[in-house]
PDB file of N, CA and C in Angstrom:
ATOM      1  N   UNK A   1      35.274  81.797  85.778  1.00  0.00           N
ATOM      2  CA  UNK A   1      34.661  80.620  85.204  1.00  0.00           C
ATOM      3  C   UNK A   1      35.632  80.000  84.198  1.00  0.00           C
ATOM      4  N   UNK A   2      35.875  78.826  84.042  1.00  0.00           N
ATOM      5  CA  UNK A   2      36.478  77.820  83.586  1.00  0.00           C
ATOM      6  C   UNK A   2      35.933  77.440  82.496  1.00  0.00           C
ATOM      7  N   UNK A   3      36.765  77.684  81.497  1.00  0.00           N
ATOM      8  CA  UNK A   3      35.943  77.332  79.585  1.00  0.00           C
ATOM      9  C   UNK A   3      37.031  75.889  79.120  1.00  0.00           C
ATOM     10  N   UNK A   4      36.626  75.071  78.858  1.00  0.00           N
ATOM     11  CA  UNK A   4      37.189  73.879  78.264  1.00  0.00           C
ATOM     12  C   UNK A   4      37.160  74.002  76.692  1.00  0.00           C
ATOM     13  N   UNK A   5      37.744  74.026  75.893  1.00  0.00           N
ATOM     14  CA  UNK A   5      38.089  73.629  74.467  1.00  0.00           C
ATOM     15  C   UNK A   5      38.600  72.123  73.831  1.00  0.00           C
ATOM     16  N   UNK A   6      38.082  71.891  73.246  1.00  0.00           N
ATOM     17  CA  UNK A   6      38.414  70.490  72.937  1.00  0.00           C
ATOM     18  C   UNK A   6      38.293  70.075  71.736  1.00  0.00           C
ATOM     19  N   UNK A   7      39.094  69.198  71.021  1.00  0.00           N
ATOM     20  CA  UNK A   7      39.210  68.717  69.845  1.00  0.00           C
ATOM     21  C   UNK A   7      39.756  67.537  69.765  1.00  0.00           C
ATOM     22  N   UNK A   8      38.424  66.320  69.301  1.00  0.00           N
ATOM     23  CA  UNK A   8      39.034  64.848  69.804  1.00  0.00           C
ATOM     24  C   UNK A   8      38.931  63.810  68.773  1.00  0.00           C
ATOM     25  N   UNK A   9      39.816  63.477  68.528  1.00  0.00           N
ATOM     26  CA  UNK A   9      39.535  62.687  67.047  1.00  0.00           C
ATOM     27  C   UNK A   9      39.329  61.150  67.278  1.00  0.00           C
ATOM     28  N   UNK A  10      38.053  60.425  66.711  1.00  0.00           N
ATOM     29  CA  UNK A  10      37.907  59.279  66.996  1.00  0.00           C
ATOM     30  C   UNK A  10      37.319  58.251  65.755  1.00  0.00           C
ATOM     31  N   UNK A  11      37.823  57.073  65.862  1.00  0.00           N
ATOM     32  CA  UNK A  11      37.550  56.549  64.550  1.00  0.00           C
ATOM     33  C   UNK A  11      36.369  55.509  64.302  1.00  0.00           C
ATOM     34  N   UNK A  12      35.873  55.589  63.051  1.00  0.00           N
ATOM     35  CA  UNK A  12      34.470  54.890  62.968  1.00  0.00           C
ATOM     36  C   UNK A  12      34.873  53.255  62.843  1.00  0.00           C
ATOM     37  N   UNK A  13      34.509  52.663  63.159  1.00  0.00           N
ATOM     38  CA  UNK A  13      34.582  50.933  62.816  1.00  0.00           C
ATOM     39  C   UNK A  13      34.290  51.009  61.414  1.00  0.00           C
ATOM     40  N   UNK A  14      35.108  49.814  60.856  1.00  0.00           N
ATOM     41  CA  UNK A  14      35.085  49.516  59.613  1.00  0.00           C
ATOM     42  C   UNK A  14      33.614  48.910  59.419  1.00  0.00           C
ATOM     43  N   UNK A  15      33.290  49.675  58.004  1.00  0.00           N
ATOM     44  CA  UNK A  15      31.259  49.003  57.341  1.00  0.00           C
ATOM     45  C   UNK A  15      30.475  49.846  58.333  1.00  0.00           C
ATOM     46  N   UNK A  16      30.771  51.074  59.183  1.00  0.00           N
ATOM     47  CA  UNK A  16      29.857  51.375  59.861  1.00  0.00           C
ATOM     48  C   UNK A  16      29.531  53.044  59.484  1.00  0.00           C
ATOM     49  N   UNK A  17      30.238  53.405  58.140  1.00  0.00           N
ATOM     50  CA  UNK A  17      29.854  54.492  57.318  1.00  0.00           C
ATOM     51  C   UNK A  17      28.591  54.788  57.667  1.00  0.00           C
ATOM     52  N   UNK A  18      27.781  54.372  57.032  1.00  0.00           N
ATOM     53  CA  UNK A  18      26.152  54.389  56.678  1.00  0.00           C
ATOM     54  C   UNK A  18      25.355  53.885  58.106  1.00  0.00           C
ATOM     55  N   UNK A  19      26.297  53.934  58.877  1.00  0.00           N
ATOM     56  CA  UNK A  19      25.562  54.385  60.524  1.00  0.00           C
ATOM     57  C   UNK A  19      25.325  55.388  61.139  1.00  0.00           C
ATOM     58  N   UNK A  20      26.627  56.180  60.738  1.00  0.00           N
ATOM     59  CA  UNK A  20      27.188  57.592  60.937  1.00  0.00           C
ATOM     60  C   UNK A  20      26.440  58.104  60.079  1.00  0.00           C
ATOM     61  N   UNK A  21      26.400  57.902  58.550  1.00  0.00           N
ATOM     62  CA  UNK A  21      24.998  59.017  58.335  1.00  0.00           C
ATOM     63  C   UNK A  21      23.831  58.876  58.854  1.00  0.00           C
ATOM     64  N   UNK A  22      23.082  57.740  59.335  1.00  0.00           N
ATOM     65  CA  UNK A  22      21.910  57.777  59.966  1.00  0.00           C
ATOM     66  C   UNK A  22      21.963  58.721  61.065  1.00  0.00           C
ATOM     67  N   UNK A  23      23.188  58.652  62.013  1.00  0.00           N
ATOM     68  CA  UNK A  23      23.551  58.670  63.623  1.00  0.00           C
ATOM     69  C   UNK A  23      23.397  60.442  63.019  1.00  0.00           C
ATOM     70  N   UNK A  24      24.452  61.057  62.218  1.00  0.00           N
ATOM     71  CA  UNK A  24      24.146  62.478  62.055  1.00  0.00           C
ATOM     72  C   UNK A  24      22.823  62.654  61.800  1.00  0.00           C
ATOM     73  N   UNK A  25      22.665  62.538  60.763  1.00  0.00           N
ATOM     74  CA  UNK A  25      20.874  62.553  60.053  1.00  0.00           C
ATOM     75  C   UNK A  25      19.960  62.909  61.103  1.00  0.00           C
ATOM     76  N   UNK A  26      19.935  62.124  62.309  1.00  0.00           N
ATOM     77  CA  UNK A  26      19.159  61.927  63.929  1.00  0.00           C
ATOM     78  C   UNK A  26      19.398  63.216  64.047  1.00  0.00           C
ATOM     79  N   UNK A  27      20.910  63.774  64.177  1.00  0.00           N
ATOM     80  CA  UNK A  27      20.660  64.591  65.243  1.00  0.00           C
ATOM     81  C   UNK A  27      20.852  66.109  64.220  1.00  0.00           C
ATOM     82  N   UNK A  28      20.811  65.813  63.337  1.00  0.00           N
ATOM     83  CA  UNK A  28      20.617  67.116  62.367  1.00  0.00           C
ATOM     84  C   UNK A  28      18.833  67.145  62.612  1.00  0.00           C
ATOM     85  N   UNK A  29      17.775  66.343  62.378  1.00  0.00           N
ATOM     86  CA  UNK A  29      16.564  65.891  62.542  1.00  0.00           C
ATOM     87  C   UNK A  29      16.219  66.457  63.541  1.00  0.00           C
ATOM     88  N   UNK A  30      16.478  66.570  64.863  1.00  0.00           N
ATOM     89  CA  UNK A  30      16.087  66.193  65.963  1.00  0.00           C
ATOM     90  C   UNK A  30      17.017  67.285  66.810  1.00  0.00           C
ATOM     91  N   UNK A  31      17.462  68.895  65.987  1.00  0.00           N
ATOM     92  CA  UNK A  31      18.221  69.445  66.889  1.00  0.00           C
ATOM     93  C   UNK A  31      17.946  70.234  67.665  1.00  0.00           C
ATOM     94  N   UNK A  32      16.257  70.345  67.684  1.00  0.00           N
ATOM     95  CA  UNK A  32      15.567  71.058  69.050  1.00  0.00           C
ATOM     96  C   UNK A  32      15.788  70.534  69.987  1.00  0.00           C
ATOM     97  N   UNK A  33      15.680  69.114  70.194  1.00  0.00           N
ATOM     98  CA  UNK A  33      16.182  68.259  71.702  1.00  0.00           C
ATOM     99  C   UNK A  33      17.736  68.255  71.686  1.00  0.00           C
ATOM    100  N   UNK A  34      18.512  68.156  70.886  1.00  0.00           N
ATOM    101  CA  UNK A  34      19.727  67.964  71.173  1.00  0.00           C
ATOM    102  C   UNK A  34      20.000  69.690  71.558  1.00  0.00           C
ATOM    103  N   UNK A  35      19.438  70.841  71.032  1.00  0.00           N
ATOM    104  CA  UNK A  35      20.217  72.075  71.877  1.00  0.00           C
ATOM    105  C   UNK A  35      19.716  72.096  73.332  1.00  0.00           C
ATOM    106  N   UNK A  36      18.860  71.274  73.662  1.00  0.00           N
ATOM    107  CA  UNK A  36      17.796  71.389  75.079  1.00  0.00           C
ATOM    108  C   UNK A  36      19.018  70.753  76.142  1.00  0.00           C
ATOM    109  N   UNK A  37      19.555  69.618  75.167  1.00  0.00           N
ATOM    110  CA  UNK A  37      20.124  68.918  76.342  1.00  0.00           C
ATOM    111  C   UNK A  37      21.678  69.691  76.030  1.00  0.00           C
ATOM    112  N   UNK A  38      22.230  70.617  75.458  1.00  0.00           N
ATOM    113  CA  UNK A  38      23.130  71.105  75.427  1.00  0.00           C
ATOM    114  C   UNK A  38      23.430  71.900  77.158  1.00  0.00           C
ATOM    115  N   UNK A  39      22.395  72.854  77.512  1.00  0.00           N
ATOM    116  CA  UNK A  39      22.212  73.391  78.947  1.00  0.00           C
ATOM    117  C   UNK A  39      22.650  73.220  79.818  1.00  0.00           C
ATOM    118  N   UNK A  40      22.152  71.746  80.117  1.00  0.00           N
ATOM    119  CA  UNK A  40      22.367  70.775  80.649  1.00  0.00           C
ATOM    120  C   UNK A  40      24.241  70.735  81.224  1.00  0.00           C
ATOM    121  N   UNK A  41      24.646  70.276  79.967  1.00  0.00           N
ATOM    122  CA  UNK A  41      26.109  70.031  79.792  1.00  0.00           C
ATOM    123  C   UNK A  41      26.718  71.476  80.143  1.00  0.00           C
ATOM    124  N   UNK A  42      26.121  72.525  79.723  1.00  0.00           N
ATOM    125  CA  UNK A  42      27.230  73.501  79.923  1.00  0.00           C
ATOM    126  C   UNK A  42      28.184  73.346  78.722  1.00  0.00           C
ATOM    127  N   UNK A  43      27.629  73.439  77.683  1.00  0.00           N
ATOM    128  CA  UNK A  43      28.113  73.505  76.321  1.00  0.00           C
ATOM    129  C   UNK A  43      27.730  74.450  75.686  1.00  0.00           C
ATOM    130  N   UNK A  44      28.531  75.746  75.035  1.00  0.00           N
ATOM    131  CA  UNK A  44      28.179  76.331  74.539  1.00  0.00           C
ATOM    132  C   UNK A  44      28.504  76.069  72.841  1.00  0.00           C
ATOM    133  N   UNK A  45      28.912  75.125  72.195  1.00  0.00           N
ATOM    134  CA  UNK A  45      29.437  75.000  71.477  1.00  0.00           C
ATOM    135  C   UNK A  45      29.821  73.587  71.281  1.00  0.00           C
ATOM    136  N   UNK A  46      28.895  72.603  70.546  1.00  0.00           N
ATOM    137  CA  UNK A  46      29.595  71.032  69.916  1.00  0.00           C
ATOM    138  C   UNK A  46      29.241  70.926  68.628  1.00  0.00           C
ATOM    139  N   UNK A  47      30.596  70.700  68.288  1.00  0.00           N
ATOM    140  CA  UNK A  47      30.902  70.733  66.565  1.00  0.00           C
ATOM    141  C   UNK A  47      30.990  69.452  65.855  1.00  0.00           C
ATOM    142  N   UNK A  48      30.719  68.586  65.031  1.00  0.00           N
ATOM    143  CA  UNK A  48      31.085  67.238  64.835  1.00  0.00           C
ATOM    144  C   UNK A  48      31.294  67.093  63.459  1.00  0.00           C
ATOM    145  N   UNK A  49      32.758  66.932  63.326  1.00  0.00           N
ATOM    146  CA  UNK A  49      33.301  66.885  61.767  1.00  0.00           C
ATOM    147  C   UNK A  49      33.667  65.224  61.295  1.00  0.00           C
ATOM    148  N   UNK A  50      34.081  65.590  59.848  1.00  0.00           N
ATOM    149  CA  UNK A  50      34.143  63.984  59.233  1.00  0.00           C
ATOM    150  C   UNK A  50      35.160  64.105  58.353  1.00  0.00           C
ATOM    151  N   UNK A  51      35.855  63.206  58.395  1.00  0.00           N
ATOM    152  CA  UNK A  51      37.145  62.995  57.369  1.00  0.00           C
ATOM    153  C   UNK A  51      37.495  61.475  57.340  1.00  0.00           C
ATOM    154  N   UNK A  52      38.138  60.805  55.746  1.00  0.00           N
ATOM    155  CA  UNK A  52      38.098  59.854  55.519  1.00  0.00           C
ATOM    156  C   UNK A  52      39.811  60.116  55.167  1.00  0.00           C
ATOM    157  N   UNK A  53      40.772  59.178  55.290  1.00  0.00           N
ATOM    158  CA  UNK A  53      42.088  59.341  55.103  1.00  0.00           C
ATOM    159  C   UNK A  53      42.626  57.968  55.351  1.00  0.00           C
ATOM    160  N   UNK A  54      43.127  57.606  53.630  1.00  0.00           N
ATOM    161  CA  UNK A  54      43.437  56.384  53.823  1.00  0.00           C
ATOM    162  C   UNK A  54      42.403  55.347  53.682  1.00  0.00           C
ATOM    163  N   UNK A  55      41.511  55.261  53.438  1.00  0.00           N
ATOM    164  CA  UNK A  55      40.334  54.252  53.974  1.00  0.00           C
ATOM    165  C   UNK A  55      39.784  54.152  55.438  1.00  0.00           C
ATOM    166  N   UNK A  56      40.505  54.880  55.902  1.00  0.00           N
ATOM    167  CA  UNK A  56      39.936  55.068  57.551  1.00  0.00           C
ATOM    168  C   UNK A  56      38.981  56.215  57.457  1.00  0.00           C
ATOM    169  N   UNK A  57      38.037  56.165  58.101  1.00  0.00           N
ATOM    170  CA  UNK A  57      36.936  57.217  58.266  1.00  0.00           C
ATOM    171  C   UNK A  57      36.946  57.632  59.804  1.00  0.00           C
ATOM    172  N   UNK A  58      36.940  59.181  60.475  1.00  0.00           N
ATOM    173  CA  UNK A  58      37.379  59.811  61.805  1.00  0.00           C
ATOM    174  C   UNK A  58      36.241  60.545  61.873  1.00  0.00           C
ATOM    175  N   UNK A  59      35.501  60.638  63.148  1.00  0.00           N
ATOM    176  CA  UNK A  59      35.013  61.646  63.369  1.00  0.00           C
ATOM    177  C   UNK A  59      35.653  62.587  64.575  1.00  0.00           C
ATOM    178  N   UNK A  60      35.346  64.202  64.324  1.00  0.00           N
ATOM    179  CA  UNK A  60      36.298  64.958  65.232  1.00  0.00           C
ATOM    180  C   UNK A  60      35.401  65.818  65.909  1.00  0.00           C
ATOM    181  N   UNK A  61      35.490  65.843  66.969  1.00  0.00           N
ATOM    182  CA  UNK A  61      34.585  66.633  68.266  1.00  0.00           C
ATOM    183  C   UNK A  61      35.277  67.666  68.155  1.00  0.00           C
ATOM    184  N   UNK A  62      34.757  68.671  67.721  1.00  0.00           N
ATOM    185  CA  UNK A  62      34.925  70.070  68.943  1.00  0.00           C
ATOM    186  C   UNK A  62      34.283  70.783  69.604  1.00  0.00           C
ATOM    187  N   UNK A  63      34.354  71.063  70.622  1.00  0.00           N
ATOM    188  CA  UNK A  63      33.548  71.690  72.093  1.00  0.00           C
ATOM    189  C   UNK A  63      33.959  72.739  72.785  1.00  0.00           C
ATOM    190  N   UNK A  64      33.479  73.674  73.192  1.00  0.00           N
ATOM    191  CA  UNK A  64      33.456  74.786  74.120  1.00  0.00           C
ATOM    192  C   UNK A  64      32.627  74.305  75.098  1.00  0.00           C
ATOM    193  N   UNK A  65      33.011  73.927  76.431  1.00  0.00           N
ATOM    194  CA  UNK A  65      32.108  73.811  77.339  1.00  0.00           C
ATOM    195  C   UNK A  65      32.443  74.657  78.545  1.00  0.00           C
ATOM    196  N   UNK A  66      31.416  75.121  79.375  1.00  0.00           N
ATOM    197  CA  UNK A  66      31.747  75.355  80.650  1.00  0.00           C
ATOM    198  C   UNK A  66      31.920  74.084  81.852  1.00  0.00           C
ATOM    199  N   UNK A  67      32.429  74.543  83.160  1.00  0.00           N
ATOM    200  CA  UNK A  67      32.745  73.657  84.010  1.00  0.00           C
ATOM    201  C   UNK A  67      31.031  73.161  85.081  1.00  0.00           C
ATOM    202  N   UNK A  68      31.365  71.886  85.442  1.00  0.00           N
ATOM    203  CA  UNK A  68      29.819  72.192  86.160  1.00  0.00           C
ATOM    204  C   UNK A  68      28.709  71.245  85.165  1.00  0.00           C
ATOM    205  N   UNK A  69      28.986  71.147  84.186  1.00  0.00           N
ATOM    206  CA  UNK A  69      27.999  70.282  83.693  1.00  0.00           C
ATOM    207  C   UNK A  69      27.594  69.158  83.932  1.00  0.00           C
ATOM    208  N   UNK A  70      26.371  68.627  83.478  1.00  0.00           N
ATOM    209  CA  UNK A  70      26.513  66.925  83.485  1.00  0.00           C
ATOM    210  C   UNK A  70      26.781  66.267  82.333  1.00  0.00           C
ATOM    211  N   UNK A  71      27.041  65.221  82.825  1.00  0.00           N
ATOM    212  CA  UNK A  71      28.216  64.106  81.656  1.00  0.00           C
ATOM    213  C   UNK A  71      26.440  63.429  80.814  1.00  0.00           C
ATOM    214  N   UNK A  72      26.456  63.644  79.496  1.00  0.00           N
ATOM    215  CA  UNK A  72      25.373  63.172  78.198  1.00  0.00           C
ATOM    216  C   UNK A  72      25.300  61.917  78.711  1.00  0.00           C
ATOM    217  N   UNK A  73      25.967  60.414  79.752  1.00  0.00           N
ATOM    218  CA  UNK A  73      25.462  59.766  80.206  1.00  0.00           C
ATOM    219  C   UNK A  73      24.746  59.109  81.299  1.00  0.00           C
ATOM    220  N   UNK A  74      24.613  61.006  81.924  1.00  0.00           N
ATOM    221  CA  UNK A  74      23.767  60.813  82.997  1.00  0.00           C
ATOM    222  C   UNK A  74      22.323  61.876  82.689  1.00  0.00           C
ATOM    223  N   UNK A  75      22.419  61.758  80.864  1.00  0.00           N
ATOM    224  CA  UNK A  75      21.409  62.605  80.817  1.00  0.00           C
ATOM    225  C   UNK A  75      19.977  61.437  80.610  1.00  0.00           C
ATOM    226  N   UNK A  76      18.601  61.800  81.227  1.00  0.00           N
ATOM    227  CA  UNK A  76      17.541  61.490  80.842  1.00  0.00           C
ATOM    228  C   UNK A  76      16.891  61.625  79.245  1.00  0.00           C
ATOM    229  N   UNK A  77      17.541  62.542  78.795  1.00  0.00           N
ATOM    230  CA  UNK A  77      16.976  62.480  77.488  1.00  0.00           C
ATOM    231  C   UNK A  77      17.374  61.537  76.126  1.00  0.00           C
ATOM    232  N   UNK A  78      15.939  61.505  75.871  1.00  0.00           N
ATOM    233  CA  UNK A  78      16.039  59.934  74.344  1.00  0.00           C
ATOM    234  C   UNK A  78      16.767  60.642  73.549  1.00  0.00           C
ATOM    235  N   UNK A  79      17.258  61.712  73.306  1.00  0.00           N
ATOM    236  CA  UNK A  79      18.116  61.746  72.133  1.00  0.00           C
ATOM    237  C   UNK A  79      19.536  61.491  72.744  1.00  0.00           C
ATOM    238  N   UNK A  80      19.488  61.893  74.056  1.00  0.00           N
ATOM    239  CA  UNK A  80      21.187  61.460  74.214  1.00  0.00           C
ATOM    240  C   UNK A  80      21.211  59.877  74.359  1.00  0.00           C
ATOM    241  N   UNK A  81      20.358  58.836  75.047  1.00  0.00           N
ATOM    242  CA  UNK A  81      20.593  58.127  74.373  1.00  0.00           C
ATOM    243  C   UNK A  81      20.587  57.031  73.468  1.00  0.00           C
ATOM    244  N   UNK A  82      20.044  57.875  72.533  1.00  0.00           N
ATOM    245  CA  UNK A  82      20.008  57.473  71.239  1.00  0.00           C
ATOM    246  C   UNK A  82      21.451  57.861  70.939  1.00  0.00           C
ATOM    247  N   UNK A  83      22.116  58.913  71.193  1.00  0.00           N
ATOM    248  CA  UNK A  83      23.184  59.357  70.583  1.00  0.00           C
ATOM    249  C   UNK A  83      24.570  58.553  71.584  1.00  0.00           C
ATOM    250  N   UNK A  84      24.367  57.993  72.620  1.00  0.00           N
ATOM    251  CA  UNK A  84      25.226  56.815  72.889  1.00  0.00           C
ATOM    252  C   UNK A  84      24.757  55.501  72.387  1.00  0.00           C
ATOM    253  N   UNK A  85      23.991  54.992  72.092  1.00  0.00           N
ATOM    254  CA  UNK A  85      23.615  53.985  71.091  1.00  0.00           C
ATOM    255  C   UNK A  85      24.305  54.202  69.829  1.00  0.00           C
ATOM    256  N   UNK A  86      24.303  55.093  69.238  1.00  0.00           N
ATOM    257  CA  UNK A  86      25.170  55.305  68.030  1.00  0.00           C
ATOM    258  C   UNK A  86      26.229  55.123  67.981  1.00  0.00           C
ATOM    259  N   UNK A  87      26.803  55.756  69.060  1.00  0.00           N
ATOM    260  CA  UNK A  87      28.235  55.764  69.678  1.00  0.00           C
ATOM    261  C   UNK A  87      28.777  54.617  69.628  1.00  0.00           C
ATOM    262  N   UNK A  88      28.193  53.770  70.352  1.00  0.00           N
ATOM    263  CA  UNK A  88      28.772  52.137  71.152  1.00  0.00           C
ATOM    264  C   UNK A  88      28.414  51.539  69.586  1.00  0.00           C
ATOM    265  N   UNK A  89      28.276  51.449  68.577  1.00  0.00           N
ATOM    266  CA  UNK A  89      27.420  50.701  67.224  1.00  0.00           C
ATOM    267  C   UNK A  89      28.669  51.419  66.421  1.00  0.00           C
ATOM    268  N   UNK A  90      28.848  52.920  66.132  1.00  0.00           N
ATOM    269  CA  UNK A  90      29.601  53.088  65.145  1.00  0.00           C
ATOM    270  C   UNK A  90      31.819  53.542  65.811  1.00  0.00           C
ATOM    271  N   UNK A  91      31.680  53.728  66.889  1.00  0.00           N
ATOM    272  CA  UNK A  91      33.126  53.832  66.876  1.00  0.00           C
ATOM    273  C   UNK A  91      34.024  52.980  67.491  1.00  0.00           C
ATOM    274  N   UNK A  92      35.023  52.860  67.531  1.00  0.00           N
ATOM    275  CA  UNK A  92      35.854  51.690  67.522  1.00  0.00           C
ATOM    276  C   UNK A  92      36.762  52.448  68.473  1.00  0.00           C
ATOM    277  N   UNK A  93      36.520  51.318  69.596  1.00  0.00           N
ATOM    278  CA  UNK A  93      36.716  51.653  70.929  1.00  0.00           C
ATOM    279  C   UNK A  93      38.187  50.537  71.177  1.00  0.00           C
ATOM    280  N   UNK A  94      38.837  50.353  69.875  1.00  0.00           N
ATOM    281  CA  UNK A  94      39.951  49.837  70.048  1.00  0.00           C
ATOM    282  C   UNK A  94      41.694  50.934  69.452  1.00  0.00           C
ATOM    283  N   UNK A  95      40.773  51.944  68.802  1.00  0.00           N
ATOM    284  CA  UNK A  95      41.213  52.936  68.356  1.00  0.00           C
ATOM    285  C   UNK A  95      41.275  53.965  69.751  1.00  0.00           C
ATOM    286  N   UNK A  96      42.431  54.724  70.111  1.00  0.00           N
ATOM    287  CA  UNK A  96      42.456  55.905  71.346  1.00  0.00           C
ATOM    288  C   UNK A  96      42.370  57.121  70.743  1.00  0.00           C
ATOM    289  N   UNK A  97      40.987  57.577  71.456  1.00  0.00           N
ATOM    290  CA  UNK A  97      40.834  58.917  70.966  1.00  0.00           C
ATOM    291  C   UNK A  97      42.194  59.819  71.004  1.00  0.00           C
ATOM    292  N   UNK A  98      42.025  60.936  70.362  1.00  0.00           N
ATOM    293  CA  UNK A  98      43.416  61.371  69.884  1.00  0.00           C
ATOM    294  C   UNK A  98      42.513  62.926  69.684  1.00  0.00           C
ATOM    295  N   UNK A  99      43.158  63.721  71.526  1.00  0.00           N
ATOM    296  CA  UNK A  99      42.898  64.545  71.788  1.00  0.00           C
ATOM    297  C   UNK A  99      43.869  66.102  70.845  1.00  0.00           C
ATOM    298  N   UNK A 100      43.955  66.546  70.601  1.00  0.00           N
ATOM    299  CA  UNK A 100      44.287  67.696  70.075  1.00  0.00           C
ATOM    300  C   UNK A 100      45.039  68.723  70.676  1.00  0.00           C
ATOM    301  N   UNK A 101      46.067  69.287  70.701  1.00  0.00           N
ATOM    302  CA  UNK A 101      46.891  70.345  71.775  1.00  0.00           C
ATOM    303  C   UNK A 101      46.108  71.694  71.248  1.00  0.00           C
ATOM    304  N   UNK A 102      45.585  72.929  71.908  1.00  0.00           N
ATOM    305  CA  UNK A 102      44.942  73.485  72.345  1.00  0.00           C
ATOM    306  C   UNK A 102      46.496  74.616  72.001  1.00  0.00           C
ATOM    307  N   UNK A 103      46.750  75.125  70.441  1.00  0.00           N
ATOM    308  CA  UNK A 103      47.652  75.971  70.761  1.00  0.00           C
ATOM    309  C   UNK A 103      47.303  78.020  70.744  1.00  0.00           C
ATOM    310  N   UNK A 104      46.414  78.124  70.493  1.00  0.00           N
ATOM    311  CA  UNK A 104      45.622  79.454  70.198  1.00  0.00           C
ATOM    312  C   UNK A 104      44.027  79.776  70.474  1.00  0.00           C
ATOM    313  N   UNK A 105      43.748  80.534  71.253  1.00  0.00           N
ATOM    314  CA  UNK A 105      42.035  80.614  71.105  1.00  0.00           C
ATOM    315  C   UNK A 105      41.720  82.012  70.775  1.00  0.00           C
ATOM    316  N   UNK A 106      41.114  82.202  70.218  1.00  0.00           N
ATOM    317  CA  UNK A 106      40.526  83.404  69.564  1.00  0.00           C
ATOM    318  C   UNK A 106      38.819  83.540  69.667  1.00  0.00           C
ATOM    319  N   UNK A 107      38.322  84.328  70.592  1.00  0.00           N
ATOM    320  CA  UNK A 107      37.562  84.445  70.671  1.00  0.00           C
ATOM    321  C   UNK A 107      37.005  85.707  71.398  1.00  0.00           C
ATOM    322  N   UNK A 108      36.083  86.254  69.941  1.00  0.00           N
ATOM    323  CA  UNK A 108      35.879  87.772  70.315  1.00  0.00           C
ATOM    324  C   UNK A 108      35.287  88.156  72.097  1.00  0.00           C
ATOM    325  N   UNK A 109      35.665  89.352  72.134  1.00  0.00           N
ATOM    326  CA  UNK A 109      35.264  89.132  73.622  1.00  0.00           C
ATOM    327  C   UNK A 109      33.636  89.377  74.118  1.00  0.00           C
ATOM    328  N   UNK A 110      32.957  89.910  72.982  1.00  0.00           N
ATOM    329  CA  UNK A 110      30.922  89.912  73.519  1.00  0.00           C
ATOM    330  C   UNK A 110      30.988  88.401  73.291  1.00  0.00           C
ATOM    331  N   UNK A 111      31.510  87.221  72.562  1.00  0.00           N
ATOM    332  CA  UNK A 111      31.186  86.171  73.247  1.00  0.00           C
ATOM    333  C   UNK A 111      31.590  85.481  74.419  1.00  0.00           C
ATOM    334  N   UNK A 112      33.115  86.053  74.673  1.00  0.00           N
ATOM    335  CA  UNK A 112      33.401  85.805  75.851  1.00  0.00           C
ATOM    336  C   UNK A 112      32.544  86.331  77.019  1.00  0.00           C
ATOM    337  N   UNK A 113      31.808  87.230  77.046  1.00  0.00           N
ATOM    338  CA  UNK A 113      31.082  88.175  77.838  1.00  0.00           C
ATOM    339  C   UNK A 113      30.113  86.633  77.833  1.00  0.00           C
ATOM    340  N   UNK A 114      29.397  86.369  76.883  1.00  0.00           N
ATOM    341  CA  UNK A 114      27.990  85.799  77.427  1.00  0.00           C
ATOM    342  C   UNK A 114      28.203  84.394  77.639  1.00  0.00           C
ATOM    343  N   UNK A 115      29.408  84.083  77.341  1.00  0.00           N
ATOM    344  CA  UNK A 115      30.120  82.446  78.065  1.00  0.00           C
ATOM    345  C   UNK A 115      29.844  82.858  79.553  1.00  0.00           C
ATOM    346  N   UNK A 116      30.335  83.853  80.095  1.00  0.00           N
ATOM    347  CA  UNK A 116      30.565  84.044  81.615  1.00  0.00           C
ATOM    348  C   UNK A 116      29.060  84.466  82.137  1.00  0.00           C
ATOM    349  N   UNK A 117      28.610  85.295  81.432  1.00  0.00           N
ATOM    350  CA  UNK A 117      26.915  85.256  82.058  1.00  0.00           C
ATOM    351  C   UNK A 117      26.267  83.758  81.867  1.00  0.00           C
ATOM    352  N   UNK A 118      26.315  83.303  81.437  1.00  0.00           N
ATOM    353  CA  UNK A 118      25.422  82.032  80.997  1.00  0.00           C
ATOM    354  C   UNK A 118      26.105  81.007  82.090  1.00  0.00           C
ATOM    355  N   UNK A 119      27.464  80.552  82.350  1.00  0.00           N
ATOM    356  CA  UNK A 119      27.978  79.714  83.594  1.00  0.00           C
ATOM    357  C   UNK A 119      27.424  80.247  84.960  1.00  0.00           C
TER     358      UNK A 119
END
């Protein structure tokens, strides 16, 4: 089975701060449906960080997924999208995400064990 790691850095549109806290807020709120539709994806693991540098504000994905999933925009559920509504409103899709090189993984192996039962 095939484990994806990922770390993707993408930037918020300018004045759209105080979207991104709503947009988290949602899904801090609301993270019984968002682990439901995790399954789904074949995600064992989505991380969503924040850093401001410069006056630019980034948000940074990181993910453990398995292979086989479905893509969050072919999901039926209102929180996903709600959580592409957020998306298309707060990031700036003139900015290129800015994927991350993948140089070390460390990961004990009883979780590696239940990555591979669970795919």
């Amino acid at each position: 089975m095939k484990v994806e790691l990922e770390l993707t850095r993408v930037k918020v549109k300018e004045g759209k701060s105080y979207k991104v806290d709503e947009w988290m807020k949602l899904l801090h709120n609301r993270m019984d449906e968002v682990l439901l539709t995790l399954g789904n994806e074949k995600m064992f693991v989505e991380t969503i960080f924040r850093e401001v540098v410069n006056g630019d504000e980034f948000l940074y994905w990181y993910s453990v997924q398995g292979e086989g999933g479905t893509y969050v925009e072919d999901s039926h559920h209102d929180i996903d999208r709600l959580h592409l509504e957020y998306w298309e409103e707060c990031i700036d899709s003139s900015y290129e995400p800015m994927d991350m090189k993948t140089e070390v993984v460390m990961i004990q192996e009883n979780i590696r064990n239940v990555i591979r039962e669970d795919s």
